[in-house]
PDB file of N, CA and C in Angstrom:
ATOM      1  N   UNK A   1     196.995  25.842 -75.062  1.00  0.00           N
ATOM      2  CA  UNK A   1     196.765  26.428 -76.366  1.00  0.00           C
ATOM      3  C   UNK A   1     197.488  25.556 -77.411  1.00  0.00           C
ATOM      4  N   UNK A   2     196.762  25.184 -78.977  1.00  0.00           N
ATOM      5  CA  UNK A   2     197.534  24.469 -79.762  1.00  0.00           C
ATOM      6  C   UNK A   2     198.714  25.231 -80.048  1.00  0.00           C
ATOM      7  N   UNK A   3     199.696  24.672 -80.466  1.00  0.00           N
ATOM      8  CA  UNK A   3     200.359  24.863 -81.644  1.00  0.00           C
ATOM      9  C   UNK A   3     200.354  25.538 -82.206  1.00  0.00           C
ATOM     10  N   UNK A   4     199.319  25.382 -83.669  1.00  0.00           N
ATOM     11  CA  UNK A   4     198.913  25.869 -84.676  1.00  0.00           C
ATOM     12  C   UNK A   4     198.495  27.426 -84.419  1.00  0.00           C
ATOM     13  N   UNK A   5     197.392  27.021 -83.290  1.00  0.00           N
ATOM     14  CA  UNK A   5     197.153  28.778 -83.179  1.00  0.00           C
ATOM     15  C   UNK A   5     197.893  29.730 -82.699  1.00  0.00           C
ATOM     16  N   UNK A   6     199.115  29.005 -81.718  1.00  0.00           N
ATOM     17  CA  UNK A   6     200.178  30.053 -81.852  1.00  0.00           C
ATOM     18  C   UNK A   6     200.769  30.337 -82.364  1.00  0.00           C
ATOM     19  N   UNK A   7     201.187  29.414 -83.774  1.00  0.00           N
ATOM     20  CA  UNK A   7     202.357  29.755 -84.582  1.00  0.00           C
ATOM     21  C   UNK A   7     201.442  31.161 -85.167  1.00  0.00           C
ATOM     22  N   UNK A   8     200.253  30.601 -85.486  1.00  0.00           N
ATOM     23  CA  UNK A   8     199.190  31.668 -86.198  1.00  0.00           C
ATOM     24  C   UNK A   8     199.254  33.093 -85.529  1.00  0.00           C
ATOM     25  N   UNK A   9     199.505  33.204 -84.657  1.00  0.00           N
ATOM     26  CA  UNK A   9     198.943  34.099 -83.637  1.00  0.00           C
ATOM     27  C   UNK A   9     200.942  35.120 -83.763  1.00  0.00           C
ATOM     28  N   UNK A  10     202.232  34.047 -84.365  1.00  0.00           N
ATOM     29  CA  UNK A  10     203.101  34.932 -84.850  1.00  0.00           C
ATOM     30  C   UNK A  10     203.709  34.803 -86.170  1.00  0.00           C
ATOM     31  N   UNK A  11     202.445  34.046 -86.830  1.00  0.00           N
ATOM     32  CA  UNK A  11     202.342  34.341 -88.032  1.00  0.00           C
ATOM     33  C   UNK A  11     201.887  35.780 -89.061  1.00  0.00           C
ATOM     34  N   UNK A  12     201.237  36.053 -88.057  1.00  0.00           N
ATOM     35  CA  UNK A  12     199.966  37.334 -88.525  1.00  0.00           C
ATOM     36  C   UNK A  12     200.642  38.451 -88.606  1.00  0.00           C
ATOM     37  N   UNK A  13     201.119  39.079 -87.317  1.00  0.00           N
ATOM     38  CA  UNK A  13     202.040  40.307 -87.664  1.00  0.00           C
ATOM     39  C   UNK A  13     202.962  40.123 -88.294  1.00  0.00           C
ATOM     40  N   UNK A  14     203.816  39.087 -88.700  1.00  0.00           N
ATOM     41  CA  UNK A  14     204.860  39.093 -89.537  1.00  0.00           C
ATOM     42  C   UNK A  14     204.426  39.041 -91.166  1.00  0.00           C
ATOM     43  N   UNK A  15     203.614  38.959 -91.397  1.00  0.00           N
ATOM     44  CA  UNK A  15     202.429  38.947 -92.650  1.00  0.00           C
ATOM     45  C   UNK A  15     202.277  40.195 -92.827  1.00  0.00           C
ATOM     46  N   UNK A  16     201.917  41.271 -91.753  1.00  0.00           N
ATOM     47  CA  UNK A  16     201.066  42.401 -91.450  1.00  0.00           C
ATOM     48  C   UNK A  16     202.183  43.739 -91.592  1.00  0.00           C
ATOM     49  N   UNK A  17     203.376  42.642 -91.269  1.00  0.00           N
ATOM     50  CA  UNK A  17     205.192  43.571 -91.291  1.00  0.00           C
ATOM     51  C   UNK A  17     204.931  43.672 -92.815  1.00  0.00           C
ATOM     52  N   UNK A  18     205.013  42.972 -93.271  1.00  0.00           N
ATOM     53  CA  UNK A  18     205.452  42.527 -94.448  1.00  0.00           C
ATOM     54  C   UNK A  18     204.304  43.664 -95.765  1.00  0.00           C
ATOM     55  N   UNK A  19     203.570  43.099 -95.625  1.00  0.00           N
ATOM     56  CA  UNK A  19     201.926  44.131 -96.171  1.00  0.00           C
ATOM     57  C   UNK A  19     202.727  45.610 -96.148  1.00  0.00           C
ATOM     58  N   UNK A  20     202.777  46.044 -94.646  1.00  0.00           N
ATOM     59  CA  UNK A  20     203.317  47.302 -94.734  1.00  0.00           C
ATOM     60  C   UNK A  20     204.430  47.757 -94.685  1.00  0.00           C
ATOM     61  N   UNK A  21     205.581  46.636 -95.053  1.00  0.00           N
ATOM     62  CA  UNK A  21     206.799  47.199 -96.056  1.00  0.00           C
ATOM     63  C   UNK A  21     206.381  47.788 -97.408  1.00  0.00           C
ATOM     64  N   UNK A  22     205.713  46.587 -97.896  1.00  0.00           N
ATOM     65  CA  UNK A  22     205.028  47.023 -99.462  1.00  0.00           C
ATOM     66  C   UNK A  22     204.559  48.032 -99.580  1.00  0.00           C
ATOM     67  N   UNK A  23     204.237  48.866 -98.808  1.00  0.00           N
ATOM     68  CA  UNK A  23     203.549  50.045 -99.039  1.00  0.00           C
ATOM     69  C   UNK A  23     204.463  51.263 -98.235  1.00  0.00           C
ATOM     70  N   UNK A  24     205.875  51.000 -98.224  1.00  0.00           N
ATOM     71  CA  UNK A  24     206.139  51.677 -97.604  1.00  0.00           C
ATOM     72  C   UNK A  24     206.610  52.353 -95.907  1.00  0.00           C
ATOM     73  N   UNK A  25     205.510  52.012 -95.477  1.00  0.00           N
ATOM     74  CA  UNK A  25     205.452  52.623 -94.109  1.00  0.00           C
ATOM     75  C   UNK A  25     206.292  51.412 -93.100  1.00  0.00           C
ATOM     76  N   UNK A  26     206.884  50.800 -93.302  1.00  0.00           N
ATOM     77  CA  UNK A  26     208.053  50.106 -92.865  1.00  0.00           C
ATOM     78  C   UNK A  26     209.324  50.372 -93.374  1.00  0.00           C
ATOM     79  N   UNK A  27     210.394  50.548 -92.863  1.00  0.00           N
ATOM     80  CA  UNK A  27     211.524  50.725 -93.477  1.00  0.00           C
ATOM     81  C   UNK A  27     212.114  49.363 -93.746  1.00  0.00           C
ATOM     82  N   UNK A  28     213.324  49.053 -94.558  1.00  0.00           N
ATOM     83  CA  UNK A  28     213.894  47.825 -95.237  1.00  0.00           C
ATOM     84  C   UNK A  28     215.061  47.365 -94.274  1.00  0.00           C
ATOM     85  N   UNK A  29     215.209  48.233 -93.660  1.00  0.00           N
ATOM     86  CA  UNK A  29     216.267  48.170 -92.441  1.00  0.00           C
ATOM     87  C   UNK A  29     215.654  47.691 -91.452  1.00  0.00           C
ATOM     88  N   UNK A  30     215.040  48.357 -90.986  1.00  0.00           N
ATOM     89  CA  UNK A  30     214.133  47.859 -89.638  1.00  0.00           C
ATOM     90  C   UNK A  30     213.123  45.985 -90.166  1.00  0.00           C
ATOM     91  N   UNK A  31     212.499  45.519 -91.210  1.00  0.00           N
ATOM     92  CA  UNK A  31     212.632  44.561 -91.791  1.00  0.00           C
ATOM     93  C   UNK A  31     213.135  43.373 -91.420  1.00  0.00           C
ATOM     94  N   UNK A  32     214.420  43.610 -92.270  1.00  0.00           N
ATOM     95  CA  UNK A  32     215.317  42.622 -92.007  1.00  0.00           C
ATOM     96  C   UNK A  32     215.784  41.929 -90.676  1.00  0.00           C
ATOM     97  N   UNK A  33     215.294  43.097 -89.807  1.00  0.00           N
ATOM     98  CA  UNK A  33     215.903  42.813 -88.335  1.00  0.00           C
ATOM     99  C   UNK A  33     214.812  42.087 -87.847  1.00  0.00           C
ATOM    100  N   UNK A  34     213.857  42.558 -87.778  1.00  0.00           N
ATOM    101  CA  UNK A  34     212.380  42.523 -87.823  1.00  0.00           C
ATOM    102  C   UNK A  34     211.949  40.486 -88.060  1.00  0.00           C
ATOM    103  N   UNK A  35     212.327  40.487 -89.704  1.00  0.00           N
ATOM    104  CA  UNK A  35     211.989  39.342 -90.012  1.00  0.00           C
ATOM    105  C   UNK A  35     213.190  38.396 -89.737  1.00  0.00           C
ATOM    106  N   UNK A  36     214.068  38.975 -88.980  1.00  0.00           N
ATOM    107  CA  UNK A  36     215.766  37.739 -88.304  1.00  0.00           C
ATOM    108  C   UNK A  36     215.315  37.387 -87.259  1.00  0.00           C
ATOM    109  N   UNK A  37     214.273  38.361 -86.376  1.00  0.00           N
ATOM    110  CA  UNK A  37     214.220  37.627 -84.808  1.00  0.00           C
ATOM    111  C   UNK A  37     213.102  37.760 -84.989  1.00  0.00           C
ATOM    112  N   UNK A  38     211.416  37.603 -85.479  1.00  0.00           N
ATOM    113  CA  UNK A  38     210.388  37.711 -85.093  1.00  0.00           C
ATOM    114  C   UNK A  38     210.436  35.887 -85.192  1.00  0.00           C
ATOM    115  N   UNK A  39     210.881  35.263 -86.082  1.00  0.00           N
ATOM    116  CA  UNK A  39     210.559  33.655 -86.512  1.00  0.00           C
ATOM    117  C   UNK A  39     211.286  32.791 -85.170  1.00  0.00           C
ATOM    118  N   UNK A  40     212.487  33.712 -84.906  1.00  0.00           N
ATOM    119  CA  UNK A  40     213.495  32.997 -83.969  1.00  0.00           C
ATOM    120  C   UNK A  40     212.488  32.856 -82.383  1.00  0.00           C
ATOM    121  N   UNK A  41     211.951  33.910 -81.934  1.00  0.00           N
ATOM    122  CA  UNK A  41     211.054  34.667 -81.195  1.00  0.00           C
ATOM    123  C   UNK A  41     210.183  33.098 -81.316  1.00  0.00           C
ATOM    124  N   UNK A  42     209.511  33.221 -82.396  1.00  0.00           N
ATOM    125  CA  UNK A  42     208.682  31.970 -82.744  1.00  0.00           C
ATOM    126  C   UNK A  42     208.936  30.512 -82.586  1.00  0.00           C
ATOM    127  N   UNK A  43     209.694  30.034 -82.834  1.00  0.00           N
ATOM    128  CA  UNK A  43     210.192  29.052 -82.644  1.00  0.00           C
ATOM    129  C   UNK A  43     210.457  28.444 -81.360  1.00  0.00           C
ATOM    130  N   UNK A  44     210.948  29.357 -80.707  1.00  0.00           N
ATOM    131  CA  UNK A  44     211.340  29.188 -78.872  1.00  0.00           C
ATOM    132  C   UNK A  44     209.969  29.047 -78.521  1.00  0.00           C
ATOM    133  N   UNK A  45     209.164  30.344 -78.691  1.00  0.00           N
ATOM    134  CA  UNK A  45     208.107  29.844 -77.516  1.00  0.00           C
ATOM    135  C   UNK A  45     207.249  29.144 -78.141  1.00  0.00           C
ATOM    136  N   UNK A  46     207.029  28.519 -79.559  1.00  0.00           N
ATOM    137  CA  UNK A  46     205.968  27.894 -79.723  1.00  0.00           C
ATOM    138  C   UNK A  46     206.858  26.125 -79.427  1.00  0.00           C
ATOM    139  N   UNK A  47     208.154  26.092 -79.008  1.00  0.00           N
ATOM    140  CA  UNK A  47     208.190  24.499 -78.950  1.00  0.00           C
ATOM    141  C   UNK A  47     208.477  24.554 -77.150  1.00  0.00           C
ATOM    142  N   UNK A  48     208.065  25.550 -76.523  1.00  0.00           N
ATOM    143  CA  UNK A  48     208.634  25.498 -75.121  1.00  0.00           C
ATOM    144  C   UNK A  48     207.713  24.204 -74.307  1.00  0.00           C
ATOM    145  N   UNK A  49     208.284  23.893 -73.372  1.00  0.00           N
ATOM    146  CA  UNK A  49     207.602  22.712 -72.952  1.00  0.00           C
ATOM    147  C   UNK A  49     206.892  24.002 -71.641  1.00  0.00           C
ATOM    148  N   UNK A  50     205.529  23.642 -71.547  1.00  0.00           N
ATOM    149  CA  UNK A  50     204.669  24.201 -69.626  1.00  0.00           C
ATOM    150  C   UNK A  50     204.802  23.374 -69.043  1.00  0.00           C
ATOM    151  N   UNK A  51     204.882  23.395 -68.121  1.00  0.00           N
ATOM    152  CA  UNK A  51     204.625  22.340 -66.963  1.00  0.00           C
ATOM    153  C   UNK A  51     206.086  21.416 -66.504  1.00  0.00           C
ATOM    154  N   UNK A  52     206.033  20.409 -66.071  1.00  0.00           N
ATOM    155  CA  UNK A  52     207.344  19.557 -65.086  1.00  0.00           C
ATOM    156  C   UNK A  52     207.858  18.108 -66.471  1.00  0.00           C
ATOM    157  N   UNK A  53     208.854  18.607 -66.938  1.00  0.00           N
ATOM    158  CA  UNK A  53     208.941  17.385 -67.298  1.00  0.00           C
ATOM    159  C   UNK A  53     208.876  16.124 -66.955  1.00  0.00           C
ATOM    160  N   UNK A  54     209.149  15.950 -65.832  1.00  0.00           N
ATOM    161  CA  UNK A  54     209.492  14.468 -65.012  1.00  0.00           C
ATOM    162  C   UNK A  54     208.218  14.376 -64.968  1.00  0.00           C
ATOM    163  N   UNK A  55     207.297  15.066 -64.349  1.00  0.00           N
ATOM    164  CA  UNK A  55     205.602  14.440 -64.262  1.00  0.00           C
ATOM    165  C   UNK A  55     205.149  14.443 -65.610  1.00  0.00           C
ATOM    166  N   UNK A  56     205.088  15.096 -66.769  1.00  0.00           N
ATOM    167  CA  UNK A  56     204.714  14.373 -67.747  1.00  0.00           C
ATOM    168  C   UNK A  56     203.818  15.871 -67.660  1.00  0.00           C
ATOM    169  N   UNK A  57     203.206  16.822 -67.179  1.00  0.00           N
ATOM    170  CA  UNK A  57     202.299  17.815 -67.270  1.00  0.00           C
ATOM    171  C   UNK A  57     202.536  18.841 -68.446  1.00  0.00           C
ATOM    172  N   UNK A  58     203.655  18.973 -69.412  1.00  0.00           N
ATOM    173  CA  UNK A  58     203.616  19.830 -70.428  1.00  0.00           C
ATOM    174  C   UNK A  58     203.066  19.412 -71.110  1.00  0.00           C
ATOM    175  N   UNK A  59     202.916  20.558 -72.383  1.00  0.00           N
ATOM    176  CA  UNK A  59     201.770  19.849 -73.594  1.00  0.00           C
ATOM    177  C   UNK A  59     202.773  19.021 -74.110  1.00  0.00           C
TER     178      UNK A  59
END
């Protein structure tokens, strides 16, 4: 799977968090926590290597 479409793929609910803070039905507490580890979350698995390093098989 690219990249891109995974960052996309935890891009969206954090967009979707966000939408429905604005309106409320999210709390500002839950949020903050919310938007501290959803990116961190992101970051790990979208740079994780699959496969054997030594053979060269990750993306």
């Amino acid at each position: 799977m690219s990249r891109y479409i995974l960052a996309l793929y935890w891009a969206l609910p954090m967009l979707g968090l966000a939408i429905l803070n604005v309106y409320g039905l999210v709390s500002d507490d839950m949020m903050k926590v919310v938007l501290a580890v959803l990116p961190v979350l992101a970051v790990i698995s979208i740079n994780r290597r699959q496969g054997c390093p030594k053979v060269g098989t990750g993306n």
